[in-house]
N, C-alpha and C. Protein backbone atom coordinates (compact mmCIF):
# COMPACT_ATOMS: atom_id res chain seq x y z
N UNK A 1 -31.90 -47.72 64.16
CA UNK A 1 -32.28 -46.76 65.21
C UNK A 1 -31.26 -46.79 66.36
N UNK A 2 -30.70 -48.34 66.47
CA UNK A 2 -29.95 -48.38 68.05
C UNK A 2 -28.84 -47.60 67.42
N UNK A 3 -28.27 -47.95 66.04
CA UNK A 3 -27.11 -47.30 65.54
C UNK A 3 -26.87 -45.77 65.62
N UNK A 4 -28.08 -45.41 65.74
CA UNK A 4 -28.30 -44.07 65.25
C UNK A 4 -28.35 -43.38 66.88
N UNK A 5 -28.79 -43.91 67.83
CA UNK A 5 -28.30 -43.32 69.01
C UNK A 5 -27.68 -43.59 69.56
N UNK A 6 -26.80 -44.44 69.10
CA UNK A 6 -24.89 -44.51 69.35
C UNK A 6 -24.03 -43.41 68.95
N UNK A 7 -24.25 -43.10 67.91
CA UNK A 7 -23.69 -42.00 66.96
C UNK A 7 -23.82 -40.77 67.81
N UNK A 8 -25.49 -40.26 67.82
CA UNK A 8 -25.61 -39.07 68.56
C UNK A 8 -24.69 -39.02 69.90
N UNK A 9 -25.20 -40.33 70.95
CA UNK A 9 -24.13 -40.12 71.83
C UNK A 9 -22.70 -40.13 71.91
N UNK A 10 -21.89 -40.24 70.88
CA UNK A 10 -21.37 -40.48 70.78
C UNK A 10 -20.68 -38.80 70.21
N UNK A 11 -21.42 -38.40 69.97
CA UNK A 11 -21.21 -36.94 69.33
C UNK A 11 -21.35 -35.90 70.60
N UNK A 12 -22.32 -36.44 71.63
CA UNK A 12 -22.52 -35.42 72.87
C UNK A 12 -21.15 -35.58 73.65
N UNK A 13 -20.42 -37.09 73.42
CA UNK A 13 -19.60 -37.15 74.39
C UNK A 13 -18.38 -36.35 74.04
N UNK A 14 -17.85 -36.25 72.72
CA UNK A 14 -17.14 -35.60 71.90
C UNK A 14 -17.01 -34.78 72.07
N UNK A 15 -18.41 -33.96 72.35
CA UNK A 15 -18.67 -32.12 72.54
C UNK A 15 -18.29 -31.95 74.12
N UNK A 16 -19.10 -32.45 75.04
CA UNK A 16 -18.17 -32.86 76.28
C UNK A 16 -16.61 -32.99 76.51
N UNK A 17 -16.40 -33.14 75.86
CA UNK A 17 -14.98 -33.64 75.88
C UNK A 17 -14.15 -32.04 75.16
N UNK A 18 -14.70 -31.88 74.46
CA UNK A 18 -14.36 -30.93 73.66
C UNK A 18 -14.51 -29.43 74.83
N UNK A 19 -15.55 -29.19 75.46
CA UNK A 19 -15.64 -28.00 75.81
C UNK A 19 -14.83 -28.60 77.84
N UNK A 20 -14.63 -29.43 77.94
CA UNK A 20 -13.79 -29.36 79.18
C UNK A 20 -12.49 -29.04 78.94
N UNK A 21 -11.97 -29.63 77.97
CA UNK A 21 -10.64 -29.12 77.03
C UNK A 21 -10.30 -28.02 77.66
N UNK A 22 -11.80 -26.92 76.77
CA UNK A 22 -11.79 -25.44 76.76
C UNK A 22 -11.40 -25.17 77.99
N UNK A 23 -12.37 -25.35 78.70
CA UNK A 23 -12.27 -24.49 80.33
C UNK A 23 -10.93 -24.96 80.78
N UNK A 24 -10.54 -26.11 80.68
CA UNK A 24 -9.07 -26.56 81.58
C UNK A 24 -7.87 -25.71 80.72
N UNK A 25 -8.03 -25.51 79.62
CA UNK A 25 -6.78 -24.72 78.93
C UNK A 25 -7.10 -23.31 78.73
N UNK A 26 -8.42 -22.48 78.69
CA UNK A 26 -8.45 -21.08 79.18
C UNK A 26 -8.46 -20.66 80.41
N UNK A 27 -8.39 -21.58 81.29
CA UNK A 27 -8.63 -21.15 82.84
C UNK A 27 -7.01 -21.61 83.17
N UNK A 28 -5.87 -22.10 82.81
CA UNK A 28 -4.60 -22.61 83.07
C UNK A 28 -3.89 -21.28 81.98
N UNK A 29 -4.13 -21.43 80.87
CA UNK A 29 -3.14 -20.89 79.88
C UNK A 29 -3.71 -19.33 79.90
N UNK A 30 -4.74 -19.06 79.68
CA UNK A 30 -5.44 -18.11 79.40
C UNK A 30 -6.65 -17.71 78.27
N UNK A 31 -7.14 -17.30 77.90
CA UNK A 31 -8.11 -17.40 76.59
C UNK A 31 -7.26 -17.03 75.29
N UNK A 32 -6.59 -15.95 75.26
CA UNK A 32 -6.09 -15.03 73.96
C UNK A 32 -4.91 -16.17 73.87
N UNK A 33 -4.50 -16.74 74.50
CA UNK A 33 -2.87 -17.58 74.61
C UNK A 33 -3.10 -18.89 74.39
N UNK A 34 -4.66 -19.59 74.33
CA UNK A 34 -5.06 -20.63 74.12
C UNK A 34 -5.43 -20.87 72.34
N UNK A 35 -4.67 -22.18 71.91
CA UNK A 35 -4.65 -22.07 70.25
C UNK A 35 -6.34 -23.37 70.47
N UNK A 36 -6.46 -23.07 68.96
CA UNK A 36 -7.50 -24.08 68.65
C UNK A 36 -6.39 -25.41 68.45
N UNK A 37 -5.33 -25.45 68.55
CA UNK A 37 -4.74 -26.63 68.11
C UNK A 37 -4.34 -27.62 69.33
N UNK A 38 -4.29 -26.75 70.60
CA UNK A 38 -3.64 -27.26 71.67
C UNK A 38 -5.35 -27.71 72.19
N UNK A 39 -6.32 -26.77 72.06
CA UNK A 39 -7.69 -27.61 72.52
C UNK A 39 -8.03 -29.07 71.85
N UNK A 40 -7.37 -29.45 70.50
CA UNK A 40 -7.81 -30.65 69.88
C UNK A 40 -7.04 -31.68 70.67
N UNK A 41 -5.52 -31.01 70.56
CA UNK A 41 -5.30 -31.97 71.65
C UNK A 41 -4.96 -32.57 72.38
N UNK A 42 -5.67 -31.09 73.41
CA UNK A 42 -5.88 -32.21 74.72
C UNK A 42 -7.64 -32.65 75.11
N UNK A 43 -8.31 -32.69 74.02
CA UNK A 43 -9.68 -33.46 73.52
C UNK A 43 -9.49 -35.06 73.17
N UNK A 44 -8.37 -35.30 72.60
CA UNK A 44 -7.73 -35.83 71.61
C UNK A 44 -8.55 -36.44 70.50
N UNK A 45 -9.09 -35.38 69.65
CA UNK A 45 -9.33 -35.09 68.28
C UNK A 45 -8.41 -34.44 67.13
N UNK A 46 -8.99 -34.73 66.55
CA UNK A 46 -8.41 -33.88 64.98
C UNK A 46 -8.94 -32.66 64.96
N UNK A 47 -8.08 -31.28 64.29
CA UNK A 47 -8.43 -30.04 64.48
C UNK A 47 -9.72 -30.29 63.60
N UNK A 48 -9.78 -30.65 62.43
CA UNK A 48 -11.08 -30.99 61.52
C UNK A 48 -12.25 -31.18 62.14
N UNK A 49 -12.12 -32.04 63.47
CA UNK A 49 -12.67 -32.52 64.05
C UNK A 49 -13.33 -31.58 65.14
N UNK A 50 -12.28 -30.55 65.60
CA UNK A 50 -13.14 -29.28 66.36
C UNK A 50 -13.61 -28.07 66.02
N UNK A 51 -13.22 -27.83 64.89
CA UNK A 51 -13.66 -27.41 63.77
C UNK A 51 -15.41 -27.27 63.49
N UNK A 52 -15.27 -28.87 63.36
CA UNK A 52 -17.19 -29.45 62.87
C UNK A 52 -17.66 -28.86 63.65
N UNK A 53 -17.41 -29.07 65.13
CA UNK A 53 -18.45 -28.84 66.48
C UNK A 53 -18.15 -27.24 66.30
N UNK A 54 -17.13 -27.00 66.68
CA UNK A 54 -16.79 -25.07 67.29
C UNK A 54 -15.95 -24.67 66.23
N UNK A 55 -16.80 -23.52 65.28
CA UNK A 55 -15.78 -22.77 64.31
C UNK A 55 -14.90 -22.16 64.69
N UNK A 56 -14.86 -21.60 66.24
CA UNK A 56 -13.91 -20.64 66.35
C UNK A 56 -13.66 -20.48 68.35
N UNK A 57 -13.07 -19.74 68.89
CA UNK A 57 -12.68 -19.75 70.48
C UNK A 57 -13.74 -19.25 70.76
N UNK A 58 -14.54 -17.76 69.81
CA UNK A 58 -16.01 -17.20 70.69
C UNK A 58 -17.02 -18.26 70.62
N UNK A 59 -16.80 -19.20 69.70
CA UNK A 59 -18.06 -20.61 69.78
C UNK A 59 -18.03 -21.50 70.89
N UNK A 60 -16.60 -21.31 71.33
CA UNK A 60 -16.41 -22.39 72.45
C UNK A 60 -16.27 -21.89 73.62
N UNK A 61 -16.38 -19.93 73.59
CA UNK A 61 -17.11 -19.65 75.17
C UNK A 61 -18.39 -19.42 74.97
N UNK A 62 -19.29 -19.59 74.30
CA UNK A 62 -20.85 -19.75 74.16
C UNK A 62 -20.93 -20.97 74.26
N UNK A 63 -20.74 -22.08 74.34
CA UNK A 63 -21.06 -23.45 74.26
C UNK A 63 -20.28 -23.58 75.75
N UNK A 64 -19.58 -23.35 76.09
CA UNK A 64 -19.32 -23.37 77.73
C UNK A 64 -20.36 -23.02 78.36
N UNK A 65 -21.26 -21.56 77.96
CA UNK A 65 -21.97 -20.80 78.81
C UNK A 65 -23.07 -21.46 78.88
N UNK A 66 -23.60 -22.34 77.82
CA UNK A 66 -24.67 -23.28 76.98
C UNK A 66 -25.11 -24.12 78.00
N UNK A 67 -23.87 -24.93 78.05
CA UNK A 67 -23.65 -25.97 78.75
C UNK A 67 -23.83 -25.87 80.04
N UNK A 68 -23.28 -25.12 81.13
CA UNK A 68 -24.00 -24.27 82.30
C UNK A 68 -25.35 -24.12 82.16
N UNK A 69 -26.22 -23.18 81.63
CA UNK A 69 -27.45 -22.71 81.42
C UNK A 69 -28.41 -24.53 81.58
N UNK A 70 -28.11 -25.29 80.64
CA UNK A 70 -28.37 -26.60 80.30
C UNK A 70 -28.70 -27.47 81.74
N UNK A 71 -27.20 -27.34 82.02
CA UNK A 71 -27.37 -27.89 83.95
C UNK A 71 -28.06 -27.55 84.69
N UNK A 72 -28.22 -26.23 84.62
CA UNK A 72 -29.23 -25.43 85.54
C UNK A 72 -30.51 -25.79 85.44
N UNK A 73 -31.01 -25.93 83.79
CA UNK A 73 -31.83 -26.49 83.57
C UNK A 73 -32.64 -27.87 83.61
N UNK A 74 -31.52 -28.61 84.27
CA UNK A 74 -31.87 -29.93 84.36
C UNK A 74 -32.01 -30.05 85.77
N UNK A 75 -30.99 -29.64 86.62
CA UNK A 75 -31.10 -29.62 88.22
C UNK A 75 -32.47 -29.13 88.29
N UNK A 76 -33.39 -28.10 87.67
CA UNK A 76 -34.84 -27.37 88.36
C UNK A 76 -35.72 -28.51 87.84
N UNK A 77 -35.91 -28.93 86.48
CA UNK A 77 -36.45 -30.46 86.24
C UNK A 77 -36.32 -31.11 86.42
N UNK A 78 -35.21 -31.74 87.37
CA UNK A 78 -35.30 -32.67 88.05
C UNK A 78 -35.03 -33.38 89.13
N UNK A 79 -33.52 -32.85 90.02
CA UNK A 79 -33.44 -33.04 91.11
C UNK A 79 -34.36 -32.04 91.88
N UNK A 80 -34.71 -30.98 91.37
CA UNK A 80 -35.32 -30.22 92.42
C UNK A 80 -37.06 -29.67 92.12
N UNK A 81 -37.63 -30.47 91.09
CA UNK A 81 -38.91 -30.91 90.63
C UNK A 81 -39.72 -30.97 92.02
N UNK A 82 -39.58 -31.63 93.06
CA UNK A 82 -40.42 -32.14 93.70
C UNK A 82 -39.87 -30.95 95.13
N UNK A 83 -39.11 -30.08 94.82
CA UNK A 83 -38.77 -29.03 96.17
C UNK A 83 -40.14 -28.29 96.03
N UNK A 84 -40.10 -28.21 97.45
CA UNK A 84 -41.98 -27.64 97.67
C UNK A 84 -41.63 -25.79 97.62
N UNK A 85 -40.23 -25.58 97.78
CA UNK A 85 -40.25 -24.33 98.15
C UNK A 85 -39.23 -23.65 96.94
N UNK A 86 -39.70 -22.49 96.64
CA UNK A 86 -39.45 -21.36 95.22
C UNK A 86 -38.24 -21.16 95.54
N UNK A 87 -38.25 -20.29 96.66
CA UNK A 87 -36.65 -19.83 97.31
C UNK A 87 -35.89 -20.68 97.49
N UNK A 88 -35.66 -22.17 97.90
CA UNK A 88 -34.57 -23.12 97.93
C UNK A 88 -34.37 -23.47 96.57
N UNK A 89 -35.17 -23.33 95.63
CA UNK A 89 -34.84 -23.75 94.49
C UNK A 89 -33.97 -22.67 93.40
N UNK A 90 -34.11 -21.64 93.67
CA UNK A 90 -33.64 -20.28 93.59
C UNK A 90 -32.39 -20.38 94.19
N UNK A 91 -32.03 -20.46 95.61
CA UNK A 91 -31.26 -20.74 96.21
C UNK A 91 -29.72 -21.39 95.69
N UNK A 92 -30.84 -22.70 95.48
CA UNK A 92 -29.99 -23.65 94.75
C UNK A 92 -29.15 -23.82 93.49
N UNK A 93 -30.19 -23.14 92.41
CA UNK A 93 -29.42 -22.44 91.18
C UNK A 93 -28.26 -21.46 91.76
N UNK A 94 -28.76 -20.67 92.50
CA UNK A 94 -27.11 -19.42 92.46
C UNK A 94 -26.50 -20.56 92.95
N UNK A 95 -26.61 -21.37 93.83
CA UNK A 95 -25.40 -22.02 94.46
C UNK A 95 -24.48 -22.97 93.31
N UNK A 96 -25.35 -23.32 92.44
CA UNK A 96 -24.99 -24.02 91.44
C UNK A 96 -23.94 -23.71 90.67
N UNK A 97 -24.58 -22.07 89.92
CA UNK A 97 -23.68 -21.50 89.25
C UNK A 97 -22.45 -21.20 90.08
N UNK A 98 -22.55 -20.88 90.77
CA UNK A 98 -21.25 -20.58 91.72
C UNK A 98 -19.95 -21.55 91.76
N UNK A 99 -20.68 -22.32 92.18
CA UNK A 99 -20.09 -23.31 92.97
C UNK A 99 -19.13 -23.97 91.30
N UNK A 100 -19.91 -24.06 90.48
CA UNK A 100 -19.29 -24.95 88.87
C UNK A 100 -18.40 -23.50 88.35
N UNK A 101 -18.27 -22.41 89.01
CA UNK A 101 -17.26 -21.03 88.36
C UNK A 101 -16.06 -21.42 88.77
N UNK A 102 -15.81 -21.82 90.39
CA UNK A 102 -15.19 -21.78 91.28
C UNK A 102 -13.46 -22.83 90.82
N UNK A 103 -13.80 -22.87 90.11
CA UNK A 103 -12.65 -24.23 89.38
C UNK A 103 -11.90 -23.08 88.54
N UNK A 104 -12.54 -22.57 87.39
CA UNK A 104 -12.60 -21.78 86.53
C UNK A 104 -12.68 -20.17 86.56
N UNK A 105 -12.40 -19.84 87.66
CA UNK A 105 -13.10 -18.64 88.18
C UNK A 105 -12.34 -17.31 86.89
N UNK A 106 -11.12 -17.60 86.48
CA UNK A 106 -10.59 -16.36 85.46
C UNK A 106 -11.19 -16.45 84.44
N UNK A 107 -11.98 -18.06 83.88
CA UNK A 107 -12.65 -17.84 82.78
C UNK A 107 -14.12 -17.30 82.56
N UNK A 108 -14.71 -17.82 84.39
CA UNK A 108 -16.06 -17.43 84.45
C UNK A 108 -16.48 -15.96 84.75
N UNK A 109 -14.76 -15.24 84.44
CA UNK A 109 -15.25 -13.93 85.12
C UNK A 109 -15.02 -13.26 83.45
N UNK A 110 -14.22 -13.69 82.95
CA UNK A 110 -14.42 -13.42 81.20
C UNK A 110 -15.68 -13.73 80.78
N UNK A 111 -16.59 -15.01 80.65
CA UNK A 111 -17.55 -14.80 79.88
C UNK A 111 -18.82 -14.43 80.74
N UNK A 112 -18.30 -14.09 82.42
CA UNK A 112 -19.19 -12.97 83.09
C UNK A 112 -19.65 -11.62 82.42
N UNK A 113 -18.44 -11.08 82.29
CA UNK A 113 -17.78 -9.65 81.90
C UNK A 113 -18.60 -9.49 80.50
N UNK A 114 -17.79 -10.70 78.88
CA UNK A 114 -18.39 -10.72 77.92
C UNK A 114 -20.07 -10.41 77.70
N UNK A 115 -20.95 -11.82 78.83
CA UNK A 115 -22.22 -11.66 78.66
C UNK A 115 -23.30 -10.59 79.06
N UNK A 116 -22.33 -9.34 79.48
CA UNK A 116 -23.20 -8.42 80.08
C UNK A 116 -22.79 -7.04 79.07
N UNK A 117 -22.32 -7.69 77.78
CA UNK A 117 -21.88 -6.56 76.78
C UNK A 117 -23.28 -7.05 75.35
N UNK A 118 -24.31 -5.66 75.48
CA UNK A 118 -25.04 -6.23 74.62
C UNK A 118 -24.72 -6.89 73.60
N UNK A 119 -23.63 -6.01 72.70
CA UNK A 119 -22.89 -6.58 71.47
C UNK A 119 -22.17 -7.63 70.99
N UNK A 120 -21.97 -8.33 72.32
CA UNK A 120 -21.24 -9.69 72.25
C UNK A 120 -22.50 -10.54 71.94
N UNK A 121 -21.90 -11.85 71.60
CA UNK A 121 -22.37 -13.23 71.19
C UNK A 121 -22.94 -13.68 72.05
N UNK A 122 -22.27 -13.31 73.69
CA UNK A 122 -22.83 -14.03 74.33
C UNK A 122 -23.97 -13.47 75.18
N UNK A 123 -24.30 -12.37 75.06
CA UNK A 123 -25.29 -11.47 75.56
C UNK A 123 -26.49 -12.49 76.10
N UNK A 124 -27.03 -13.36 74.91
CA UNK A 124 -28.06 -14.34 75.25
C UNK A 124 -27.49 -14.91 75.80
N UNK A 125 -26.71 -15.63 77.12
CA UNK A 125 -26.62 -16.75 77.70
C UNK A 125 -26.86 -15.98 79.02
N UNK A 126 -26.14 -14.72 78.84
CA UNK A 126 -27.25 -13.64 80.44
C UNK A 126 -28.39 -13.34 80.33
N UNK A 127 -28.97 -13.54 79.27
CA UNK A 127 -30.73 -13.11 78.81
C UNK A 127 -31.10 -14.36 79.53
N UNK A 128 -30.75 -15.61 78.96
CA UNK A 128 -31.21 -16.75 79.95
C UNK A 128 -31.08 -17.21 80.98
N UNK A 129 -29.52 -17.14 81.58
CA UNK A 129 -29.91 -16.59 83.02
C UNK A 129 -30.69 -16.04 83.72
N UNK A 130 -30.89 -14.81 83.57
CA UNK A 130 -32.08 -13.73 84.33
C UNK A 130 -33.29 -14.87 83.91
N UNK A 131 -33.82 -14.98 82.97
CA UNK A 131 -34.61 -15.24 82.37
C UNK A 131 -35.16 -17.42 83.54
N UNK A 132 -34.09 -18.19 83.63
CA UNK A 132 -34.41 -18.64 84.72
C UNK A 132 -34.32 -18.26 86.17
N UNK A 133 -33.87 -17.30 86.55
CA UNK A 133 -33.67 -16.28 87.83
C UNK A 133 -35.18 -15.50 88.29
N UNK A 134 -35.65 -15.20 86.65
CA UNK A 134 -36.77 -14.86 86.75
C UNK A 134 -38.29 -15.69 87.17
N UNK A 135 -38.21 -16.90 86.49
CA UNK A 135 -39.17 -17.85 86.15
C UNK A 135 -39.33 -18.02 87.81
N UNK A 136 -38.00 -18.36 88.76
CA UNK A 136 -37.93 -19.02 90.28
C UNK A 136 -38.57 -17.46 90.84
N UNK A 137 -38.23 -16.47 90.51
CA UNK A 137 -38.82 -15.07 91.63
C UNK A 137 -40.50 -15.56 91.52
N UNK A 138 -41.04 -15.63 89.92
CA UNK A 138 -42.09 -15.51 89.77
C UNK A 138 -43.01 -16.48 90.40
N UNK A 139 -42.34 -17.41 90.73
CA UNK A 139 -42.87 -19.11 91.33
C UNK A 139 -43.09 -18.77 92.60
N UNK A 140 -41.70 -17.96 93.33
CA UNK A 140 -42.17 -17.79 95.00
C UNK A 140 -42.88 -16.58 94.91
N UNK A 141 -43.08 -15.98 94.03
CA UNK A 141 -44.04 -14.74 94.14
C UNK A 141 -45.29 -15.29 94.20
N UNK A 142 -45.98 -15.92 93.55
CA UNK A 142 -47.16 -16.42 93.48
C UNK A 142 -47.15 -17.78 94.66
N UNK A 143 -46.24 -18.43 95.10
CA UNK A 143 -46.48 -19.19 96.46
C UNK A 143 -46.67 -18.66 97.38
N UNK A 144 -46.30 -17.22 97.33
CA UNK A 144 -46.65 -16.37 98.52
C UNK A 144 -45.29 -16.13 99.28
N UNK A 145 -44.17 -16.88 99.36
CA UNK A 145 -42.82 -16.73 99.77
C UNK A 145 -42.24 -15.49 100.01
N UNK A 146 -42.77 -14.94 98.15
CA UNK A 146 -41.75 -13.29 98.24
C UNK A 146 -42.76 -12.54 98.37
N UNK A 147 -42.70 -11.63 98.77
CA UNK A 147 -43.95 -9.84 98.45
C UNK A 147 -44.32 -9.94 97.23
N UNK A 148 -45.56 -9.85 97.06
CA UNK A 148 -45.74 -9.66 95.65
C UNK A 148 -45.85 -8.41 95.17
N UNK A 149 -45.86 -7.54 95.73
CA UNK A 149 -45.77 -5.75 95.59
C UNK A 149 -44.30 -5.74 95.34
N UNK A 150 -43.82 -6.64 95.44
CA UNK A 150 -42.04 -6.44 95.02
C UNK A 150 -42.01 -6.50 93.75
N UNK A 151 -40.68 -5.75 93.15
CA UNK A 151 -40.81 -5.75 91.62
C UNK A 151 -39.67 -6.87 91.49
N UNK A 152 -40.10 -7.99 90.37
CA UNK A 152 -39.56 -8.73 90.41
C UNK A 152 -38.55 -8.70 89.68
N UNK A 153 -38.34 -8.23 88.80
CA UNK A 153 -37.17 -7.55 88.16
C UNK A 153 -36.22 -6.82 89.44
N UNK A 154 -36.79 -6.41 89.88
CA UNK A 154 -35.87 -5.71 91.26
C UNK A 154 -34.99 -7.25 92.39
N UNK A 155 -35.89 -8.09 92.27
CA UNK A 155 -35.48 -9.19 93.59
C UNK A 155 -34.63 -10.09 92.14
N UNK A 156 -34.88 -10.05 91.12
CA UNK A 156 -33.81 -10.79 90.30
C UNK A 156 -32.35 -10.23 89.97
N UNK A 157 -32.11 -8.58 90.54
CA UNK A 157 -31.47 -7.84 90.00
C UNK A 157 -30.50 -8.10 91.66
N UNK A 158 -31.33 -8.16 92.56
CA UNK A 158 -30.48 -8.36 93.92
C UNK A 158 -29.44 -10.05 94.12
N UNK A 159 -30.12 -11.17 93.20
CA UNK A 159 -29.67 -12.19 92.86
C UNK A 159 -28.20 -12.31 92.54
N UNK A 160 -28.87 -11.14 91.14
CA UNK A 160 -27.59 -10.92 90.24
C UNK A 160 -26.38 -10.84 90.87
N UNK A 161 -26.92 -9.53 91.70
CA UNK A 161 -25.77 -8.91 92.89
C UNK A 161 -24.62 -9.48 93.27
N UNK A 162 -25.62 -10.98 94.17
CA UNK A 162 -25.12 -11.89 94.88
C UNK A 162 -23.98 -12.43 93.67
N UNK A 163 -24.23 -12.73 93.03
CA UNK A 163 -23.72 -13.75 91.83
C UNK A 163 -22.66 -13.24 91.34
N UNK A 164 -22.62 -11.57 91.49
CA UNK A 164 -21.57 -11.03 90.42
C UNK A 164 -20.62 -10.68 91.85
N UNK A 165 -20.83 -10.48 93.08
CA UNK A 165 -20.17 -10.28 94.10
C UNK A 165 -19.42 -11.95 94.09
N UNK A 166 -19.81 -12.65 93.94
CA UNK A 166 -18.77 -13.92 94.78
C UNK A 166 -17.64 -13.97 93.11
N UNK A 167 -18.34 -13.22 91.72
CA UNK A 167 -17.44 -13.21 90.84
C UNK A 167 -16.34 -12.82 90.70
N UNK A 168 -16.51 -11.36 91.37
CA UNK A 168 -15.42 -10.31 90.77
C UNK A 168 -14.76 -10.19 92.53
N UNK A 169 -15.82 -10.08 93.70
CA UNK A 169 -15.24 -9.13 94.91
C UNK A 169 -14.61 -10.80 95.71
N UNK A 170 -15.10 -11.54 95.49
CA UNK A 170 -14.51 -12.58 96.58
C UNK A 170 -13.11 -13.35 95.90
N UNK A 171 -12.26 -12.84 95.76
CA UNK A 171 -10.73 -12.96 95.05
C UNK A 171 -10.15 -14.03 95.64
N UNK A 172 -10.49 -14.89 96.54
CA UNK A 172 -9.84 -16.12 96.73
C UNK A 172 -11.00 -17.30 96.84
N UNK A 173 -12.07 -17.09 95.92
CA UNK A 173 -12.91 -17.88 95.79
C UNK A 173 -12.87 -19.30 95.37
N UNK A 174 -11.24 -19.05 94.40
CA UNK A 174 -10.57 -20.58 93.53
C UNK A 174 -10.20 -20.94 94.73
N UNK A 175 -9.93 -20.42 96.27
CA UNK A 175 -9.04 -21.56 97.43
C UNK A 175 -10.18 -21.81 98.47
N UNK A 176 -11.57 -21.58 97.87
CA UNK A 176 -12.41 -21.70 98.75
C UNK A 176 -13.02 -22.67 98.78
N UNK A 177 -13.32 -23.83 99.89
CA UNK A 177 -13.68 -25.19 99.98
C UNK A 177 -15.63 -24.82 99.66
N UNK A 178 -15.72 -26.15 98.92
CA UNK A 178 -17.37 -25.98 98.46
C UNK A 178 -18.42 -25.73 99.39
N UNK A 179 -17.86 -26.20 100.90
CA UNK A 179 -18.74 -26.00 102.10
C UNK A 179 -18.74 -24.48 102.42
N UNK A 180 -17.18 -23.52 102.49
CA UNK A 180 -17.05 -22.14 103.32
C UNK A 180 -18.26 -21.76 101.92
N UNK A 181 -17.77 -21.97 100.23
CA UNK A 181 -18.56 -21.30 99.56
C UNK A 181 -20.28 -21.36 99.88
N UNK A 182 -20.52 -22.17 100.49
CA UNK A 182 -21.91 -22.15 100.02
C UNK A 182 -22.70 -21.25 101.77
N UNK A 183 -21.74 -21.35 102.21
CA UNK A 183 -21.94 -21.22 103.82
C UNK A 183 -22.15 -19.93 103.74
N UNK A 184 -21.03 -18.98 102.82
CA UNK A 184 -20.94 -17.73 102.57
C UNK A 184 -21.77 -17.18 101.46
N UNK A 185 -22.77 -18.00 100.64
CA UNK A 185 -23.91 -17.58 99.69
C UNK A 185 -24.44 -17.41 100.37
N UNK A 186 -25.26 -18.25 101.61
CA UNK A 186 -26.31 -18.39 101.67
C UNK A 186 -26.60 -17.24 102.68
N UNK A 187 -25.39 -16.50 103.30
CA UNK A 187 -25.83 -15.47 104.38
C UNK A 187 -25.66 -14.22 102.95
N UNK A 188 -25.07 -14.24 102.45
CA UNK A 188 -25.12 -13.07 101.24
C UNK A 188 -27.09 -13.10 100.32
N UNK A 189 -27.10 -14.28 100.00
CA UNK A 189 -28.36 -14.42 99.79
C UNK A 189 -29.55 -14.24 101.12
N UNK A 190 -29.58 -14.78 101.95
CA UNK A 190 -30.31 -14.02 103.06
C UNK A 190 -30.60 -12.69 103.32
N UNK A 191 -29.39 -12.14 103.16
CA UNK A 191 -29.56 -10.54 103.85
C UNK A 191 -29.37 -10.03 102.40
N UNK A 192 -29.55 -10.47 101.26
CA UNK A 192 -30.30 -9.57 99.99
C UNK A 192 -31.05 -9.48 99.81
N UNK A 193 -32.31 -10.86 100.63
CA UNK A 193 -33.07 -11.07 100.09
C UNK A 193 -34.65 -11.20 100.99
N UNK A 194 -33.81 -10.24 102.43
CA UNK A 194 -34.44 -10.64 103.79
C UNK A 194 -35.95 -9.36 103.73
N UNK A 195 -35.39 -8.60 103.05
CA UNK A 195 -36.83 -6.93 102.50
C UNK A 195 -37.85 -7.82 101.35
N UNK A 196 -37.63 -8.84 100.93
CA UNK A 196 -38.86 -9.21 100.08
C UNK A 196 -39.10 -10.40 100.43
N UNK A 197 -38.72 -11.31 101.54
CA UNK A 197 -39.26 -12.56 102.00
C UNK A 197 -40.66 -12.20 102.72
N UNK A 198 -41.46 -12.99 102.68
CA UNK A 198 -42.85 -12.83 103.22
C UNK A 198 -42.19 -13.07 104.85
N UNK A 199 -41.82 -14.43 105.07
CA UNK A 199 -41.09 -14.79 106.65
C UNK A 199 -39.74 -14.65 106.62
N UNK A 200 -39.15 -14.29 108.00
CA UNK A 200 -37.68 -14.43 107.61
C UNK A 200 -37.33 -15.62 107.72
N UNK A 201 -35.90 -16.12 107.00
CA UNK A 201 -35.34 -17.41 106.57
C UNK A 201 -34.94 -17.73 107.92
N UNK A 202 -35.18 -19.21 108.20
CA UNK A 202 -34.75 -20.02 109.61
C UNK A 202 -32.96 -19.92 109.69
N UNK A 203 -32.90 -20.07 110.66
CA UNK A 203 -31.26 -20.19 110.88
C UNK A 203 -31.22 -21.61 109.43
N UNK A 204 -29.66 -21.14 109.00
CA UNK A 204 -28.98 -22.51 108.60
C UNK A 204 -27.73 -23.20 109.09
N UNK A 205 -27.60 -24.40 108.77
CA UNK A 205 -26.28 -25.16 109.37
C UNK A 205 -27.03 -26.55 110.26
């Protein structure tokens, strides 16, 4: 048994290893200019070996996007489990995603772009997005936080907004320190989000 969850971890670390590869050599080289041979290695695996995990470059921008989604998912279970309030936790996800693009920003605006094309592969990793974007509206909707006469599809769609604005419109976002970024969400998120707050948001800083 101990053997056996050596192995597994030992396989997560691999895949880890494997998809930072990715992002550091499509976000430097480019995606179309990036070989599967130069990702093994600088993994330092055997192509055989990246192969097993990722058949191909569209496997290894879905397993990037995966891997994101995953975090997100773990930050709401568990560092932020015990936040009493819907909207900081909400909050906190966009800041999240943001903030982990910001390294990567030419690649996160490719499998931005990709995941909002039904026909792509990666279509589901924006279904799950919204889809936790959604779960947090629905939480402060029922705490009483947001309007509940608001359509929540509508206050997830203003999120989006936020999210796809610091993607595509804020063009020096890669020279932007993690403090100006978050300084500059949180008034973008405020005043998107100031028509469906029950109270308005306290000063921050």
């Amino acid at each position: 048994m101990e053997k056996q969850g050596r192995r597994e971890q030992n396989k997560l670390h691999c895949r880890q290893r494997i998809l930072r590869a990715s992002r550091q050599l499509f976000s430097a080289e480019g995606y179309e200019e990036t070989t599967m041979e130069e990702i093994a290695a600088r993994a330092e695996i055997s192509k055989a070996t990246l192969y097993n995990y990722f058949p191909s470059k569209d496997s290894l921008l879905i397993g990037i996007a995966e891997a994101e989604l995953a975090d997100i998912r773990g930050l709401i279970a568990g560092e932020l489990q015990n936040e009493p309030s819907a909207v900081e936790k909400l909050r906190r996800a966009l800041q999240t995603f943001v903030l982990d693009s910001m390294r990567y920003i030419p690649l996160c605006r490719k499998i931005t772009y990709l995941n909002s094309c039904e026909d792509s592969a990666l279509f589901s990793t924006r279904v799950e997005m919204l889809r936790i974007f959604r779960a947090l509206v629905q939480e402060a909707q029922d705490s009483g936080e947001f309007r509940r006469d608001a359509d929540a599809g509508d206050i997830v769609d203003l999120v989006m907004g936020v999210y796809l604005a610091s993607q595509f419109q804020w063009q020096g976002i890669d020279r932007y320190s993690n403090e100006y970024c978050v300084e500059k969400l949180d008034r973008f998120f405020d005043m998107a989000l100031a028509g469906v707050l029950t109270e308005p948001c306290a000063p921050r800083g």
